[in-house]
C-alpha atoms as a PDB file:
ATOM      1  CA  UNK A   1      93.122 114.780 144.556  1.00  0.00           C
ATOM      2  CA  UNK A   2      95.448 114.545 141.105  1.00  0.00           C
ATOM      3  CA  UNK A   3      93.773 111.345 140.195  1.00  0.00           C
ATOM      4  CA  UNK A   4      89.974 112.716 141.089  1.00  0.00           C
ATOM      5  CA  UNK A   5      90.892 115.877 138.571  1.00  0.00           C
ATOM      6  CA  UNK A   6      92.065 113.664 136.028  1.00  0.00           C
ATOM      7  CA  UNK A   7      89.418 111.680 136.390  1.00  0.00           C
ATOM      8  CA  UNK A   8      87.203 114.741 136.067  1.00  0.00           C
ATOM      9  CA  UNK A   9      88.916 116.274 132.774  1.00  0.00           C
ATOM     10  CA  UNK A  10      88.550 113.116 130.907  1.00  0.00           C
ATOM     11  CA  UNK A  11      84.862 112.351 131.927  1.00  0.00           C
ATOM     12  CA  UNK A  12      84.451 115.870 130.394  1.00  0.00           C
ATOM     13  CA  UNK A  13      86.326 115.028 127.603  1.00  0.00           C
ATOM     14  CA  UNK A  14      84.314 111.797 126.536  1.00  0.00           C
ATOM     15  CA  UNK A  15      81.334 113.066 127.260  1.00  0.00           C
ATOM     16  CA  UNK A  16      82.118 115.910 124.829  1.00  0.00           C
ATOM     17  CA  UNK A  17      83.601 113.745 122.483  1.00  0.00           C
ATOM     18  CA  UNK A  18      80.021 111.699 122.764  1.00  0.00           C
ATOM     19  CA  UNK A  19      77.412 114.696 122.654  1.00  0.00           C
ATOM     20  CA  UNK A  20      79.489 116.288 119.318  1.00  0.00           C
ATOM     21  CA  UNK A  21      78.442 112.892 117.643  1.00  0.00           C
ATOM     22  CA  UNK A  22      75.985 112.960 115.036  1.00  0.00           C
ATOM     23  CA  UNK A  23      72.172 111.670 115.306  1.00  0.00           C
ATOM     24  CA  UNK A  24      72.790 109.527 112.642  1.00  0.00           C
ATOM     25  CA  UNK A  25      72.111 106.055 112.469  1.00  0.00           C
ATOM     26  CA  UNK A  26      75.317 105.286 110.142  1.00  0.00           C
ATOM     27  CA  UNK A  27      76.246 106.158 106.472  1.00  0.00           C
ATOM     28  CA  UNK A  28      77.517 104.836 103.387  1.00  0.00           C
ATOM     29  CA  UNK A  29      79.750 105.939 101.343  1.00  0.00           C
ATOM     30  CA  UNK A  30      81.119 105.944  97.407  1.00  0.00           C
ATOM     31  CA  UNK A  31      83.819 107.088  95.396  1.00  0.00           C
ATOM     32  CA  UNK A  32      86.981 106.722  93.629  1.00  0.00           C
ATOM     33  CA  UNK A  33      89.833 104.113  94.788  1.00  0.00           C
ATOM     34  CA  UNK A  34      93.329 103.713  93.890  1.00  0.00           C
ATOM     35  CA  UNK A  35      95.421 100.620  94.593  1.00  0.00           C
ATOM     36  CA  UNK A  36      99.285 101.120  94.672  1.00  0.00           C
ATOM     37  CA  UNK A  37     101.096  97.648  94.748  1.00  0.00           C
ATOM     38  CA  UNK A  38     102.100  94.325  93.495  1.00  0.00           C
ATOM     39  CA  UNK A  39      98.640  92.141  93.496  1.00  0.00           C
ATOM     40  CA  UNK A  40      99.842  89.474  91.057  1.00  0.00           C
ATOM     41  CA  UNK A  41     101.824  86.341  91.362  1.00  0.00           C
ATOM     42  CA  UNK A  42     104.907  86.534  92.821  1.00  0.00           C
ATOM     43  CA  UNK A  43     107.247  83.687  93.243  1.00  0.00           C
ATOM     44  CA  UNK A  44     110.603  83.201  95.351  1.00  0.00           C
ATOM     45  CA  UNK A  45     111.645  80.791  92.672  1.00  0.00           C
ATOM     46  CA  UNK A  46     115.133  82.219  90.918  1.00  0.00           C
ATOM     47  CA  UNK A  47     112.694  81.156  87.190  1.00  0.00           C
ATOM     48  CA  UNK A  48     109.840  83.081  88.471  1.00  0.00           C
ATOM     49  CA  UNK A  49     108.956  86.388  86.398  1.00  0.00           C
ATOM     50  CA  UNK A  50     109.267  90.091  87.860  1.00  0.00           C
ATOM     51  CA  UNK A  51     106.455  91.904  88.463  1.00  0.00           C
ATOM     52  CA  UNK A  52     106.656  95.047  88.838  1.00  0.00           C
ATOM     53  CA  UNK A  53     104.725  97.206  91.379  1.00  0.00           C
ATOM     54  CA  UNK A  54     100.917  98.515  89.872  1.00  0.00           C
ATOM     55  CA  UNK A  55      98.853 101.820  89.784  1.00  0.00           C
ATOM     56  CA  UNK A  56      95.106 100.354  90.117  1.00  0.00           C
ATOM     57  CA  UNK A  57      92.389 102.858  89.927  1.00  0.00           C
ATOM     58  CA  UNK A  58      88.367 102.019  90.475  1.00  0.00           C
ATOM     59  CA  UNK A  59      85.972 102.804  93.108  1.00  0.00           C
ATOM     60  CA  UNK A  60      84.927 101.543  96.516  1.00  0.00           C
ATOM     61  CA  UNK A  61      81.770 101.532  98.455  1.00  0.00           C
ATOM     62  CA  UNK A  62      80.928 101.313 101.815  1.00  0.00           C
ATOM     63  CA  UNK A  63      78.363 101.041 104.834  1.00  0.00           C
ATOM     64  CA  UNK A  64      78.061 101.901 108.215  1.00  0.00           C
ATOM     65  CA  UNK A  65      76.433 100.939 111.161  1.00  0.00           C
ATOM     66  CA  UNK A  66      76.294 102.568 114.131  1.00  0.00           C
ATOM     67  CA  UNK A  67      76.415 100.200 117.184  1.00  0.00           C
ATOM     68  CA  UNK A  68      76.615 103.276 119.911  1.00  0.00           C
ATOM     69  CA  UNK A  69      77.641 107.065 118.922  1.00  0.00           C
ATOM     70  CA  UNK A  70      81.372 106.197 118.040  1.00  0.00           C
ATOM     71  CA  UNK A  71      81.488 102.836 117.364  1.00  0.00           C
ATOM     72  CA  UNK A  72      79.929 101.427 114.050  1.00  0.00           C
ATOM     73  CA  UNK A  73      80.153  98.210 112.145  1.00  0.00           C
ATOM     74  CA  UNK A  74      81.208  98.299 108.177  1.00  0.00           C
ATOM     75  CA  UNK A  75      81.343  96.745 105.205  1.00  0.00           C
ATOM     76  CA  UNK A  76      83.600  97.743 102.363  1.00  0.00           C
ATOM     77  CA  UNK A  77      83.582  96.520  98.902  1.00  0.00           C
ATOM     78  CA  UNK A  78      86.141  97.719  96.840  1.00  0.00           C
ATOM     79  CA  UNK A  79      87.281  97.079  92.377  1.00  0.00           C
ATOM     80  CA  UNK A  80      90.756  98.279  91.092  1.00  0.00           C
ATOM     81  CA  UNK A  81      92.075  97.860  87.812  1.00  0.00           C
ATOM     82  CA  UNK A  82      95.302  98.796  85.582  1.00  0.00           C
ATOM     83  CA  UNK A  83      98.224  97.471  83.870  1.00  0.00           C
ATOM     84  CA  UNK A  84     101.554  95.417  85.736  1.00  0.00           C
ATOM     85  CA  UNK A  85     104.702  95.194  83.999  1.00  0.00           C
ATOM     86  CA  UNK A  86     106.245  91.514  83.852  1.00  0.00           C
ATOM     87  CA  UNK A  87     109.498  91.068  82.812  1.00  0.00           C
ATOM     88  CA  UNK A  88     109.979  86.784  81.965  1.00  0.00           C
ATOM     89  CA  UNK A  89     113.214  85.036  83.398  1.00  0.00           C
ATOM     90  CA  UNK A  90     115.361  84.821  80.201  1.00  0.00           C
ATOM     91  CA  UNK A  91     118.482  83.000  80.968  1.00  0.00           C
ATOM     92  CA  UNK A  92     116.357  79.741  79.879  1.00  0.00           C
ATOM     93  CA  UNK A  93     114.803  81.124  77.043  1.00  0.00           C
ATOM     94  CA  UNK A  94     116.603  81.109  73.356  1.00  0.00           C
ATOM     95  CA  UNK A  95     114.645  84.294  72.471  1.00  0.00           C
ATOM     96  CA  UNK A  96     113.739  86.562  75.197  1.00  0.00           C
ATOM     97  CA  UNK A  97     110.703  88.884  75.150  1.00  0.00           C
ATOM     98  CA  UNK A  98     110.624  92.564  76.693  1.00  0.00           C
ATOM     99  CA  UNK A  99     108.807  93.455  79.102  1.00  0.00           C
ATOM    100  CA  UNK A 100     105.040  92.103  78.928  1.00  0.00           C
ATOM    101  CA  UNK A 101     102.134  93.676  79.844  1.00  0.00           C
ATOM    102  CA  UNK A 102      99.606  92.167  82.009  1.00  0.00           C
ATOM    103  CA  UNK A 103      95.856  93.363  82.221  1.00  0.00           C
ATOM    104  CA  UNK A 104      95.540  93.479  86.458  1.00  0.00           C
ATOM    105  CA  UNK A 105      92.459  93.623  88.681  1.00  0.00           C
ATOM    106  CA  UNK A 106      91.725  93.233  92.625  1.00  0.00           C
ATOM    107  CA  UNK A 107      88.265  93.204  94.889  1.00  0.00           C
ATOM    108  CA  UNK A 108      88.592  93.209  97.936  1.00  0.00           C
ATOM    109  CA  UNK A 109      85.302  92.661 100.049  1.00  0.00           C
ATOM    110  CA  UNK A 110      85.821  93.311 104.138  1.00  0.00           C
ATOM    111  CA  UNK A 111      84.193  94.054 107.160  1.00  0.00           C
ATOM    112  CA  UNK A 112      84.491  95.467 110.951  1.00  0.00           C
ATOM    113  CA  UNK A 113      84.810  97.565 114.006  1.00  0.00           C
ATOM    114  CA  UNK A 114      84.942 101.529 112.887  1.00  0.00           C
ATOM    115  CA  UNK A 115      85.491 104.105 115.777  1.00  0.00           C
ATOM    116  CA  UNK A 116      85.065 107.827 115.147  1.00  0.00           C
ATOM    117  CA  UNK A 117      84.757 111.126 116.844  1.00  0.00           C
ATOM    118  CA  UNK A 118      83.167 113.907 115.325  1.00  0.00           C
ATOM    119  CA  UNK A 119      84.503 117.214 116.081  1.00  0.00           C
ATOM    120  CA  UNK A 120      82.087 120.710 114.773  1.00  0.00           C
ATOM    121  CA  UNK A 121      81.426 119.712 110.682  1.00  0.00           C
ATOM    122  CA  UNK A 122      84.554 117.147 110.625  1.00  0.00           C
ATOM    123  CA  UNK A 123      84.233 113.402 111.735  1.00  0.00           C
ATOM    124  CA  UNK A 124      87.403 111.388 112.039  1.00  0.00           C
ATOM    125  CA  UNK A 125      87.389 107.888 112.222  1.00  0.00           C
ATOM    126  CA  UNK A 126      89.884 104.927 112.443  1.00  0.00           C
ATOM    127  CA  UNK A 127      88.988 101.447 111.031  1.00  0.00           C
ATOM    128  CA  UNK A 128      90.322  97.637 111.213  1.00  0.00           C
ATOM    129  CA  UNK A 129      88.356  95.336 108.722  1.00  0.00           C
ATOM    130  CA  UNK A 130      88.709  92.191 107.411  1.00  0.00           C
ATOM    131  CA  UNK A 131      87.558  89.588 104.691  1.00  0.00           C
ATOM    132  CA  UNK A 132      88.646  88.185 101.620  1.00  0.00           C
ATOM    133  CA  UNK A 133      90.758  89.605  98.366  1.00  0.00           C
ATOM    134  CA  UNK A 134      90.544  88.254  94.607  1.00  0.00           C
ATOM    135  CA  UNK A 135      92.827  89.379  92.104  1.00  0.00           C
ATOM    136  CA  UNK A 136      93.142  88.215  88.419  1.00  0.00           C
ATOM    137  CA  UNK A 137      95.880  88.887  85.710  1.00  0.00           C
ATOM    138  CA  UNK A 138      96.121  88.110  81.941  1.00  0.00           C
ATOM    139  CA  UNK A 139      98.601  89.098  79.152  1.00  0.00           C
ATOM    140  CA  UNK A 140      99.877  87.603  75.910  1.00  0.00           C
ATOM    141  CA  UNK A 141     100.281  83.721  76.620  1.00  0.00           C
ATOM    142  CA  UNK A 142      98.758  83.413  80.098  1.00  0.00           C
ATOM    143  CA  UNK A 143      96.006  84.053  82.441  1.00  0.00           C
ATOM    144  CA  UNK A 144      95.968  83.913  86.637  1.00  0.00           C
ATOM    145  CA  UNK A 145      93.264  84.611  89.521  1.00  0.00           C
ATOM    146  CA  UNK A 146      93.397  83.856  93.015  1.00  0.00           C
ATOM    147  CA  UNK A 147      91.278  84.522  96.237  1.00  0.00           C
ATOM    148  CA  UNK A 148      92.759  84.603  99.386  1.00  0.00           C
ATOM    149  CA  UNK A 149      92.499  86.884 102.933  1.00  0.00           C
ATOM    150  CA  UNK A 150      92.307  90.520 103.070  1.00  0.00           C
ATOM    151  CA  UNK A 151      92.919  93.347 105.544  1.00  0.00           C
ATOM    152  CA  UNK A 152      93.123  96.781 105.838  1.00  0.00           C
ATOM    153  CA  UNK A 153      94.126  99.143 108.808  1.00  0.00           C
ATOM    154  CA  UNK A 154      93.660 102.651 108.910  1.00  0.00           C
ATOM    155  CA  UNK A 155      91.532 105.762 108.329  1.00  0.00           C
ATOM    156  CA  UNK A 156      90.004 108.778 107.455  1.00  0.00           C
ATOM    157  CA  UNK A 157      88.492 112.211 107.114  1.00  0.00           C
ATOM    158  CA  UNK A 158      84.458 112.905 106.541  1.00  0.00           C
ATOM    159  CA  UNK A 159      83.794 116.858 106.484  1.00  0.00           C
ATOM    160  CA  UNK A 160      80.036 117.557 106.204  1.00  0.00           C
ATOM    161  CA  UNK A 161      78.889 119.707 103.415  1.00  0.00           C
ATOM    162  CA  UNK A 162      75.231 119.988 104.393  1.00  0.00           C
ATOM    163  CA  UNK A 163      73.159 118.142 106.598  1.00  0.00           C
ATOM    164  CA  UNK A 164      73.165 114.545 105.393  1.00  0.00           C
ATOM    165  CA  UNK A 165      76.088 114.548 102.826  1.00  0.00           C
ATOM    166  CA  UNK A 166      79.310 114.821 103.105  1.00  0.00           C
ATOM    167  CA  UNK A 167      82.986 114.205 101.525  1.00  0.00           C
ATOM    168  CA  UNK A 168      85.641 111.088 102.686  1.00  0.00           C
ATOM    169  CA  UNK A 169      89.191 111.188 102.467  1.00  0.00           C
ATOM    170  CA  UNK A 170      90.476 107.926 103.336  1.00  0.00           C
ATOM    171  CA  UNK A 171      93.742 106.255 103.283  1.00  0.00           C
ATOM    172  CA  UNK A 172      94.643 102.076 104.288  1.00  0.00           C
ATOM    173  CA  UNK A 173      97.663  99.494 104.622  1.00  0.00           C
ATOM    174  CA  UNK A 174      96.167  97.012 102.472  1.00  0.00           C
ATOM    175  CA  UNK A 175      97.694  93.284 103.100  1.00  0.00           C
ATOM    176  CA  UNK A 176      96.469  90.446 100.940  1.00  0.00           C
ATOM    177  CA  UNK A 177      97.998  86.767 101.111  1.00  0.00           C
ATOM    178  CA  UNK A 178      97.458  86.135  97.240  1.00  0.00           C
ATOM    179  CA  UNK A 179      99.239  83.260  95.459  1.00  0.00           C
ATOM    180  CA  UNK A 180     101.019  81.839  98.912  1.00  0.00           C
ATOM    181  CA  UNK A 181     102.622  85.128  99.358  1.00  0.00           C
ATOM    182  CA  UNK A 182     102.099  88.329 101.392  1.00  0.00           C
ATOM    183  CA  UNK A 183     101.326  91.707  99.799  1.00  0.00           C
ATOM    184  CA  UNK A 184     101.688  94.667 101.607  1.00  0.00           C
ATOM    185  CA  UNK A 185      99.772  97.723  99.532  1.00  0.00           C
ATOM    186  CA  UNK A 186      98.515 100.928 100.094  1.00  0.00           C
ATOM    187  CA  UNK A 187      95.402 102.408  99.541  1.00  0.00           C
ATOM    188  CA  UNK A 188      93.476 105.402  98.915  1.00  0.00           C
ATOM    189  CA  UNK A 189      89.821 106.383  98.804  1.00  0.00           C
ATOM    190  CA  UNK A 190      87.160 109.974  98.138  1.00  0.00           C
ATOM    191  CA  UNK A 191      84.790 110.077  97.606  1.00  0.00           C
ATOM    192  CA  UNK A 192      80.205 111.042  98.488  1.00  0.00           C
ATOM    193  CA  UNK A 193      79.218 110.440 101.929  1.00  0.00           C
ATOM    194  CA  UNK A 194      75.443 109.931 102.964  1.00  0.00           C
ATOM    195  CA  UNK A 195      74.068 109.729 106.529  1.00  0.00           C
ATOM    196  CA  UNK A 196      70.915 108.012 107.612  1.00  0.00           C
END
């Protein structure tokens, strides 16, 4: 009898969960990103330079799918850009420069599974996506890109402002496996919601 009323609370549960979802057929979304981490190269070699961890800022955009009511397929595109700090290994070099300044950028283009549940005007959702990253630096004396795996885990907030539009607040672990080394990042996203 304990099972059968479980049983009975969460089949009232889900199908809640299911009827509060929207009509819509998925959404896309665009907005402002910021990037907090090292992107650049970063060697285990005692000569290697230190680079010091970045502030990117740019935007992101995103669509959505919806495969059933709470589970949608996505892809994200994403462009951050700022300044790293690189400090040179100067126990080798007669004259040692400061600290150098390195122009810094990272895309990041991934896709997959997004699950959500929307509760009244607010839809939360969780995501796990997938693809590929890019990043380029360039200062006084050198220039660097790579391309390499990307992934990001986590999620976010849409609250609906009026009937198709809304506002995301969204927040990922960004890893990227740039330069034959793991970065572990975080990110941040708002931004304009629309649903179709």
């Amino acid at each position: 009898m304990r099972r059968l009323t479980v049983f009975g609370f969460v089949s009232l549960f889900l199908s809640t969960a299911a009827s509060a979802q929207t009509d819509s057929q998925g959404n896309i979304s665009f907005g402002y990103s910021y990037v907090r981490g090292t992107l650049s190269s970063s060697s285990n070699s005692p000569l290697a330079p230190t680079i010091s961890s970045s502030n990117l800022n740019g935007w992101y955009t995103s669509a959505e799918y919806k495969l059933v009511p709470w589970l949608g397929a996505v892809a994200d595109l994403s462009g951050d850009y700022g300044t790293e700090r690189v400090t040179p290994f100067c126990e080798v070099i007669p004259v040692c420069p400061g600290p150098l300044s390195a122009q810094a950028n990272v895309q990041t283009f991934l896709f997959g599974p997004r699950a959500s549940v929307s509760i009244g005007k607010v839809t939360l959702f969780a995501q796990g996506i997938f693809g590929g990253a890019h990043t380029s630096a360039s200062g006084t004396g050198f220039s660097d890109s790579d391309t390499s795996l990307g992934t990001a885990l986590g999620g976010g907030v849409d609250f609906r402002l009026a009937q198709t539009i809304g506002w995301r607040v969204q927040s990922d672990y960004l890893q990227t496996r740039l330069f034959g080394s793991v970065q572990n990042n975080f990110r941040f996203s708002t931004g304009v919601v629309v649903r179709f």
